[in-house]
Protein backbone atom coordinates (compact mmCIF):
# COMPACT_ATOMS: atom_id res chain seq x y z
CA UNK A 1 16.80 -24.40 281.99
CA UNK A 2 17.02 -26.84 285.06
CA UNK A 3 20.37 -28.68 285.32
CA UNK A 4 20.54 -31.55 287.20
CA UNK A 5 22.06 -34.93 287.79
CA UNK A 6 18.69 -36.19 288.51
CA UNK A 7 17.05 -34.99 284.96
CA UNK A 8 13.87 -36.19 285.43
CA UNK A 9 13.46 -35.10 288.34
CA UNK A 10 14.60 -31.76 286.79
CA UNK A 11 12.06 -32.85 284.16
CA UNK A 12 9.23 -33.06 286.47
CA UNK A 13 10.09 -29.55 288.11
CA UNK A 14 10.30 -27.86 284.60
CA UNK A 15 6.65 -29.40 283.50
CA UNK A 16 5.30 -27.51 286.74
CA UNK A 17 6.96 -24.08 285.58
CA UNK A 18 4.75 -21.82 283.10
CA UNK A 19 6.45 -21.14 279.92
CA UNK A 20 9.11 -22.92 277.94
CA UNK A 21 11.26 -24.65 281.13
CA UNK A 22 12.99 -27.53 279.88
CA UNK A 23 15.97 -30.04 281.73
CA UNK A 24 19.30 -30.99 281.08
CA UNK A 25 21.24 -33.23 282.98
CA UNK A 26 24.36 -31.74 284.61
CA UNK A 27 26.57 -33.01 287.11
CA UNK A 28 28.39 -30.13 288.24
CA UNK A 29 31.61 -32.00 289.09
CA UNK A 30 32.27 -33.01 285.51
CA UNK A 31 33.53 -29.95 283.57
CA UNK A 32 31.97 -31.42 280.37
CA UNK A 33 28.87 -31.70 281.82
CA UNK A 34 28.61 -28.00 283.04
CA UNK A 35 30.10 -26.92 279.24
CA UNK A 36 27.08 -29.06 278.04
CA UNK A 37 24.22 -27.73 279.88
CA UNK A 38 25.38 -23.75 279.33
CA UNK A 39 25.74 -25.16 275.48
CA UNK A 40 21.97 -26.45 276.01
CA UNK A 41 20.56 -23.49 277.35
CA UNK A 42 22.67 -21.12 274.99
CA UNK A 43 21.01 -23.34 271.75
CA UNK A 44 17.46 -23.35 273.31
CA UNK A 45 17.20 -20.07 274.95
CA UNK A 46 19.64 -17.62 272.23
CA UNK A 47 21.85 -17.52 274.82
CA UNK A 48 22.35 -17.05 278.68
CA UNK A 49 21.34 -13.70 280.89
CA UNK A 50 21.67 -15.47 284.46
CA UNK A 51 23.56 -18.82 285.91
CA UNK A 52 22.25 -19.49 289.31
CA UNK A 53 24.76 -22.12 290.84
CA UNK A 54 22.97 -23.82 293.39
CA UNK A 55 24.99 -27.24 293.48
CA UNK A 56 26.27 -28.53 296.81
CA UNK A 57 29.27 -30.87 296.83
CA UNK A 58 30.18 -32.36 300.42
CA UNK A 59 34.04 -32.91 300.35
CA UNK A 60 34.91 -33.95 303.65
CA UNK A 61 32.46 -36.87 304.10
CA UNK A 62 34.43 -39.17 301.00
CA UNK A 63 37.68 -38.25 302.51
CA UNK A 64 36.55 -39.67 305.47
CA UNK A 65 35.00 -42.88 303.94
CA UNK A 66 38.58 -43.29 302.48
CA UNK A 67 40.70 -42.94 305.50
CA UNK A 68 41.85 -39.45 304.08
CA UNK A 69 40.33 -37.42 307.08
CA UNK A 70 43.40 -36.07 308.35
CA UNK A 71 44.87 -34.77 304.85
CA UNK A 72 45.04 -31.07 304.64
CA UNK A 73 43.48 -29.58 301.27
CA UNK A 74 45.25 -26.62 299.20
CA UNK A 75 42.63 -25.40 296.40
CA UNK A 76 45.07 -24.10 293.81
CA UNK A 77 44.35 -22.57 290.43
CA UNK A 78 41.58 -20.38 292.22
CA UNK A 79 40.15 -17.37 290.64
CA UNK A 80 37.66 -15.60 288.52
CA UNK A 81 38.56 -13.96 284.95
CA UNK A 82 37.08 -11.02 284.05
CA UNK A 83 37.98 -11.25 280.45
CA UNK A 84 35.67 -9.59 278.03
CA UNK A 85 31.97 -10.32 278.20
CA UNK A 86 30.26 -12.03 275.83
CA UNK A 87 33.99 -13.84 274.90
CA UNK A 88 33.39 -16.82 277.23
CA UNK A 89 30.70 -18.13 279.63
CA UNK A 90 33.22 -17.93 282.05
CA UNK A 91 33.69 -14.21 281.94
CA UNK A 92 32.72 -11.83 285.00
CA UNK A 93 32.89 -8.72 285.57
CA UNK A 94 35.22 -7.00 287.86
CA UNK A 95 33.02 -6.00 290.52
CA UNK A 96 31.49 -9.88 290.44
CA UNK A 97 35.01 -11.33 290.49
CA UNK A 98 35.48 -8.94 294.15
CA UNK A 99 32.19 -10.40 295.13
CA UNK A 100 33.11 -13.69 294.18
CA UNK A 101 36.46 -13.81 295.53
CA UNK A 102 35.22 -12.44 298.95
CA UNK A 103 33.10 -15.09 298.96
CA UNK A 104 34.87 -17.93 298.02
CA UNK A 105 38.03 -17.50 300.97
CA UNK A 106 35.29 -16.62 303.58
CA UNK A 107 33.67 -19.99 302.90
CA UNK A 108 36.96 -21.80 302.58
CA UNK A 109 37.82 -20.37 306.12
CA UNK A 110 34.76 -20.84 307.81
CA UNK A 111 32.90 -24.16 306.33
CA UNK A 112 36.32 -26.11 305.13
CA UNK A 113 38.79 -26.62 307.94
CA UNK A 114 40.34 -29.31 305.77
CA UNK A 115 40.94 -26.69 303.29
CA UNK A 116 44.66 -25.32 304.47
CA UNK A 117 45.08 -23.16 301.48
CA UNK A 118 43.46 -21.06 299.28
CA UNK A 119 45.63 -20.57 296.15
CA UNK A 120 44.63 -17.23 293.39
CA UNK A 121 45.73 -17.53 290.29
CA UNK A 122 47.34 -15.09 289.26
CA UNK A 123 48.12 -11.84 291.48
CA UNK A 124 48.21 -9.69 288.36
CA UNK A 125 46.57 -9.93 284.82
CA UNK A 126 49.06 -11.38 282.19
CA UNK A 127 47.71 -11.14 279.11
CA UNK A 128 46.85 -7.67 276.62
CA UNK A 129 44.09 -9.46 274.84
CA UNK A 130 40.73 -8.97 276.21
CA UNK A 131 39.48 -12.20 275.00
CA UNK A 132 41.39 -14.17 276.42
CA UNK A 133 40.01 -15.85 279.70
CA UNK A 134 43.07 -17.22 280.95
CA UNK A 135 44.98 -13.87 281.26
CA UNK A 136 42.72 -12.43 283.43
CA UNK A 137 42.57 -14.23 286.31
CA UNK A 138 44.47 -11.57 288.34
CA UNK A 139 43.44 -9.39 291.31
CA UNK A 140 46.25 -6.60 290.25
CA UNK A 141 45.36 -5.16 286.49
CA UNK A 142 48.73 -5.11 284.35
CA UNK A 143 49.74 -1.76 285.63
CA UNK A 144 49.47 -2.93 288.98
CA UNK A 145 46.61 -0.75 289.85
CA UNK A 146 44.22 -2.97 291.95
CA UNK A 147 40.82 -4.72 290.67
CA UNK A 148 38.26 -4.14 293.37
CA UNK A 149 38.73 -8.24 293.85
CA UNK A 150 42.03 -7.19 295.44
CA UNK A 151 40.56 -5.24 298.06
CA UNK A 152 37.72 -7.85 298.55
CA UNK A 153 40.78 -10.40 299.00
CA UNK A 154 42.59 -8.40 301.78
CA UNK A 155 39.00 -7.51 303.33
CA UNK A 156 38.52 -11.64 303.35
CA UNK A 157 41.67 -12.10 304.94
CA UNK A 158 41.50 -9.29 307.61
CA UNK A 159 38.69 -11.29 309.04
């Protein structure tokens, strides 16, 4: 599946592919959109083995246009669950949410100076129930023995 906000140009692209490639519009700064395209693929393809996120978003160059050039960003709310797979689309596991995570402040540090602060979640993992996506946003598990996303945090803040 090709997700784009240009679908037929994601159209065009798909018709070149061999086998069943098909497009869905998706602009990936609408969360319904991005619910709507894993939907699509999950309905046409039985479900969904790999999510390559290849979107770009320029933040800097609207703040700009608007006179907001000189406001420091805080990105709060941050994290990656590793609830149980197969629960939720959103789901990783915990060795993607240290890759992830490592990857995510090393970016904010060196591509975003407007970005001032990088916010986690949750330091530890509140919730008992696998399933649940929202209680597992922490880097600590609920004994407070690290995730290996806690060490990948203190590695991407050593640098």
């Amino acid at each position: 599946m090709l997700a784009d906000v240009d679908v037929e140009g994601a159209e065009r692209a798909a018709s070149e592919l061999d086998g069943d490639a098909r497009a869905v519009r998706c602009d990936v700064t609408v969360a319904a959109e991005v619910v709507g395209a894993v939907e699509a693929t999950a309905a046409a393809f039985g479900g969904l083995d790999v999510l390559v996120n290849n979107a770009g978003v320029e933040i800097s160059k609207p703040m700009v246009e608007h006179g907001d050039e000189a406001v420091d960003l805080w990105i709060t709310e941050f994290g990656f669950t590793t609830c149980a797979p197969g629960s939720s689309f959103w789901c990783v596991s915990e060795a993607e949410q240290a890759e992830y995570t490592e990857a995510a402040y090393r970016i904010a540090r060196e591509r975003w100076p407007f970005v001032k602060a990088v916010i986690n979640s949750n330091l530890r993992t509140k919730g008992t129930t696998p399933e649940d996506r929202e209680a597992h946003f922490g880097l600590l598990r609920r004994d407070f023995t690290p995730k290996p996303a806690y060490e990948a945090f203190e590695r991407a803040l050593s640098r």
